[in-house]
N, C-alpha and C. Protein backbone atom coordinates (compact mmCIF):
# COMPACT_ATOMS: atom_id res chain seq x y z
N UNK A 1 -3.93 -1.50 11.72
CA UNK A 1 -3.79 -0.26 11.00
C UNK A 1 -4.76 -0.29 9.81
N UNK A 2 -5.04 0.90 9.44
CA UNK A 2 -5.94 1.02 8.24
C UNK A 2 -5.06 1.50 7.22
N UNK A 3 -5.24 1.16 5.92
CA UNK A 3 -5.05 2.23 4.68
C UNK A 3 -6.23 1.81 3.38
N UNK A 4 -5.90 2.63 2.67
CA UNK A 4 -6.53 2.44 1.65
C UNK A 4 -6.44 1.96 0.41
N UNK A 5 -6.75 0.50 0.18
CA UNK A 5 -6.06 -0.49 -0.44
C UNK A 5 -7.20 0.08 -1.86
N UNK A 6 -6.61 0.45 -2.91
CA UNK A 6 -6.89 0.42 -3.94
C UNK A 6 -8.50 1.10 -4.54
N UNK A 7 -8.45 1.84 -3.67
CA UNK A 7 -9.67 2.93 -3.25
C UNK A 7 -11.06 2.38 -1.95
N UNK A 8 -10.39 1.65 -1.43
CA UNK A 8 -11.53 0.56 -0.11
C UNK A 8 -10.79 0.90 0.98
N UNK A 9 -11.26 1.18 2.29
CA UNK A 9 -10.51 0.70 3.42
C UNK A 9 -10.50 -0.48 3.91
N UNK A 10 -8.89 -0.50 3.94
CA UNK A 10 -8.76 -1.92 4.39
C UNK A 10 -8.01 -2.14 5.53
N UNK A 11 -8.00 -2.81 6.64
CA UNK A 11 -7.68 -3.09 8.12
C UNK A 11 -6.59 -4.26 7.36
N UNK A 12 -5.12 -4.25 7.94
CA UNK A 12 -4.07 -4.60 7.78
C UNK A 12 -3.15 -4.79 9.37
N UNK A 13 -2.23 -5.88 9.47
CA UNK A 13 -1.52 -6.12 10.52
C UNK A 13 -0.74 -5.00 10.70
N UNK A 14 0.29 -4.64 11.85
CA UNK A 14 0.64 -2.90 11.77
C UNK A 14 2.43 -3.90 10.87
N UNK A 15 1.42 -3.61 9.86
CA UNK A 15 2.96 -3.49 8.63
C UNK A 15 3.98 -2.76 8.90
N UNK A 16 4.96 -2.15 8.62
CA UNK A 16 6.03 -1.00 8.34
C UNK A 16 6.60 -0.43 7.03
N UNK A 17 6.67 -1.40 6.09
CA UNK A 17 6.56 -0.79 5.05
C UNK A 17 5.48 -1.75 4.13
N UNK A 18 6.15 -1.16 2.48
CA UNK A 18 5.18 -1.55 1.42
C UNK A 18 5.55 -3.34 1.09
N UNK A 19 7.10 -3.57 1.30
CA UNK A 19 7.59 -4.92 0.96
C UNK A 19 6.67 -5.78 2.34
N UNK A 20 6.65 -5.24 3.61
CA UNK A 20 5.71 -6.08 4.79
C UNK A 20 4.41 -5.88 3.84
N UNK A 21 3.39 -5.21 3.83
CA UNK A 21 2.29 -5.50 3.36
C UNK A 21 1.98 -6.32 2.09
N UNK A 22 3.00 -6.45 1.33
CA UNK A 22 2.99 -7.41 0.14
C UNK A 22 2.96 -9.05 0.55
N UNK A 23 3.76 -8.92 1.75
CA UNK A 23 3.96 -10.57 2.74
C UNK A 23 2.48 -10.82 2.84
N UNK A 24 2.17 -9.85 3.85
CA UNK A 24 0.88 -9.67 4.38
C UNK A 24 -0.12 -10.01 3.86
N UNK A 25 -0.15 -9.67 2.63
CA UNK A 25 -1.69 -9.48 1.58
C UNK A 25 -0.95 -11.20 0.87
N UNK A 26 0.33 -11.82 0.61
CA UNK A 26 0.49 -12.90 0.24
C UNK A 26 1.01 -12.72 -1.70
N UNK A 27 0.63 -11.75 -1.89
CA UNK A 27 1.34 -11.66 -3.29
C UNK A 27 2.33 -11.75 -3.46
N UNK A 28 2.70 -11.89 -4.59
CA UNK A 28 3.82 -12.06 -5.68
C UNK A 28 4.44 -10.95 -6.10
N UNK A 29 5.86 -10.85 -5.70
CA UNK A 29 6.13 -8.86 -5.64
C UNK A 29 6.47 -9.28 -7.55
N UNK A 30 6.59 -9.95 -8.09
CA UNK A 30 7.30 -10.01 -9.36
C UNK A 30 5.88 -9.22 -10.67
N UNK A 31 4.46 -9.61 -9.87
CA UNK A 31 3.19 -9.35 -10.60
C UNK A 31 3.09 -8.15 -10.71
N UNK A 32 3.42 -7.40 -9.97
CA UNK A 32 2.92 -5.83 -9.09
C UNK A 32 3.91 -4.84 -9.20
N UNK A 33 3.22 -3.69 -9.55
CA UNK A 33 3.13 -2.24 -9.73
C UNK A 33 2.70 -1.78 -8.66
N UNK A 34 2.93 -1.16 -7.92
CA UNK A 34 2.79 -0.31 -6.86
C UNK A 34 2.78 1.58 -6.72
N UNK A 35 1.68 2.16 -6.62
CA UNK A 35 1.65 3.32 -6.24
C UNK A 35 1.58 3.95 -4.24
N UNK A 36 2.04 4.53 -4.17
CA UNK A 36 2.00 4.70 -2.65
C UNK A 36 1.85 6.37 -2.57
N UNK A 37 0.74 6.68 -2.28
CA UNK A 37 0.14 8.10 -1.68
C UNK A 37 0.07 9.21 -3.16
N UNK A 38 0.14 7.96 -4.46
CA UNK A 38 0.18 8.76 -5.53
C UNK A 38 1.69 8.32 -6.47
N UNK A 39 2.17 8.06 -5.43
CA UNK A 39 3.90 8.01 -5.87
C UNK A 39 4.46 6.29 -6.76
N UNK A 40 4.57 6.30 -7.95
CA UNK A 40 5.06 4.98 -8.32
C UNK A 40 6.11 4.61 -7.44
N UNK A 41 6.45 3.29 -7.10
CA UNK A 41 7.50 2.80 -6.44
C UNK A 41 7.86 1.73 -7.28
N UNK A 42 9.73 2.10 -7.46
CA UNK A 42 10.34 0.79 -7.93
C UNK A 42 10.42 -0.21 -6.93
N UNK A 43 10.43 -1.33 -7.10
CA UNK A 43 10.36 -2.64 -6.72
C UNK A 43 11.77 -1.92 -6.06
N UNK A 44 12.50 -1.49 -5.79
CA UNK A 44 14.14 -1.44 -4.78
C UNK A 44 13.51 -0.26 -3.63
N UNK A 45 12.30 0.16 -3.81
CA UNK A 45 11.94 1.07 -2.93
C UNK A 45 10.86 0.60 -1.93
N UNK A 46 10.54 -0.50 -1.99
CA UNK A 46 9.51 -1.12 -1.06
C UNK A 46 9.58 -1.57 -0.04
N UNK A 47 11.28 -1.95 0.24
CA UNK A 47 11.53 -2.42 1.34
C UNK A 47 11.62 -0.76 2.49
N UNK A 48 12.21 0.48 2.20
CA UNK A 48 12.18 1.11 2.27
C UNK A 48 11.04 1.98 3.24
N UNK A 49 10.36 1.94 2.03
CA UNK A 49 8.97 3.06 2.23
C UNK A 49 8.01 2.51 3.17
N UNK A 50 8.22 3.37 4.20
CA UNK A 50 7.12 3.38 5.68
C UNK A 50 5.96 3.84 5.25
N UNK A 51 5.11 2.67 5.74
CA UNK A 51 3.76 2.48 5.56
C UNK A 51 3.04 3.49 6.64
N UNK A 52 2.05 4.02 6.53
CA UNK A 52 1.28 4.45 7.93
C UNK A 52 -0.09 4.64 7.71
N UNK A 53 -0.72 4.87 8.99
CA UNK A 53 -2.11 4.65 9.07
C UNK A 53 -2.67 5.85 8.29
N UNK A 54 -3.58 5.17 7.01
CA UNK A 54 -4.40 5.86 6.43
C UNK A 54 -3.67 6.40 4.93
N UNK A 55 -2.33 5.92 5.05
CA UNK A 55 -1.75 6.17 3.08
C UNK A 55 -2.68 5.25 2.48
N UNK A 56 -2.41 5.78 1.18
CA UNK A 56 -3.09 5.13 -0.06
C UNK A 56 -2.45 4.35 -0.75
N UNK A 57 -2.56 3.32 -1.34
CA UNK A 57 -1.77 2.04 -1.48
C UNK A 57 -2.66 1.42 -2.72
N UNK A 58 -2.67 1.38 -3.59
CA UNK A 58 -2.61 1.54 -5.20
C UNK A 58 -2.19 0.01 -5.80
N UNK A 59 -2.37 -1.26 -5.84
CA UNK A 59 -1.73 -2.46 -6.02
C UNK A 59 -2.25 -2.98 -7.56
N UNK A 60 -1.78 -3.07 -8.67
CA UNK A 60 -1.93 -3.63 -10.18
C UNK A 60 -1.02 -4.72 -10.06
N UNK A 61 -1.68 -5.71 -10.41
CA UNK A 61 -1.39 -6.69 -11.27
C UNK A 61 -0.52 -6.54 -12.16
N UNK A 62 0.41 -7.03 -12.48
CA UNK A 62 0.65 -7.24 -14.15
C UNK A 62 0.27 -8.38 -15.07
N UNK A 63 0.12 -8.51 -15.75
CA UNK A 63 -0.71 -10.01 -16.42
C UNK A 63 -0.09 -10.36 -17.82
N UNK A 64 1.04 -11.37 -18.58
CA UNK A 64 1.12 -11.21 -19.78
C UNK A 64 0.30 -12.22 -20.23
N UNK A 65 0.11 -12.01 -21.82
CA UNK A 65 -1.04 -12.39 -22.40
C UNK A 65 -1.01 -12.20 -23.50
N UNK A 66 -1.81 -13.07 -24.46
CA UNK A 66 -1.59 -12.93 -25.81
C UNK A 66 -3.01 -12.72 -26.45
């Protein structure tokens, strides 16, 4: 499947939602902010939200720091 990881296309395993593509990509759901097709998602909505070919998928970091 394709979507569009953070304004790039990016070729991805056929995920189902946003919590599979986080496996997928190997991150740390605790780092990350997530937008999906525009839409912020709380961390309780990721398991949830069906992924599909060609959404937009938005992934920040969070970083603390002094």
């Amino acid at each position: 499947m394709t979507v569009i990881l953070n304004g790039e296309s990016r070729s991805v395993a056929e995920v189902t939602t946003i919590a599979a593509l986080v496996r997928e990509l190997n991150l740390i759901p605790a780092t990350l902010l997530i937008e999906h097709n525009g839409l912020a998602l709380h961390r309780e909505e990721w398991n949830s939200r069906a992924l599909r070919e060609g959404d937009k998928v938005e992934l920040i970091r969070v970083v603390a720091g002094g």
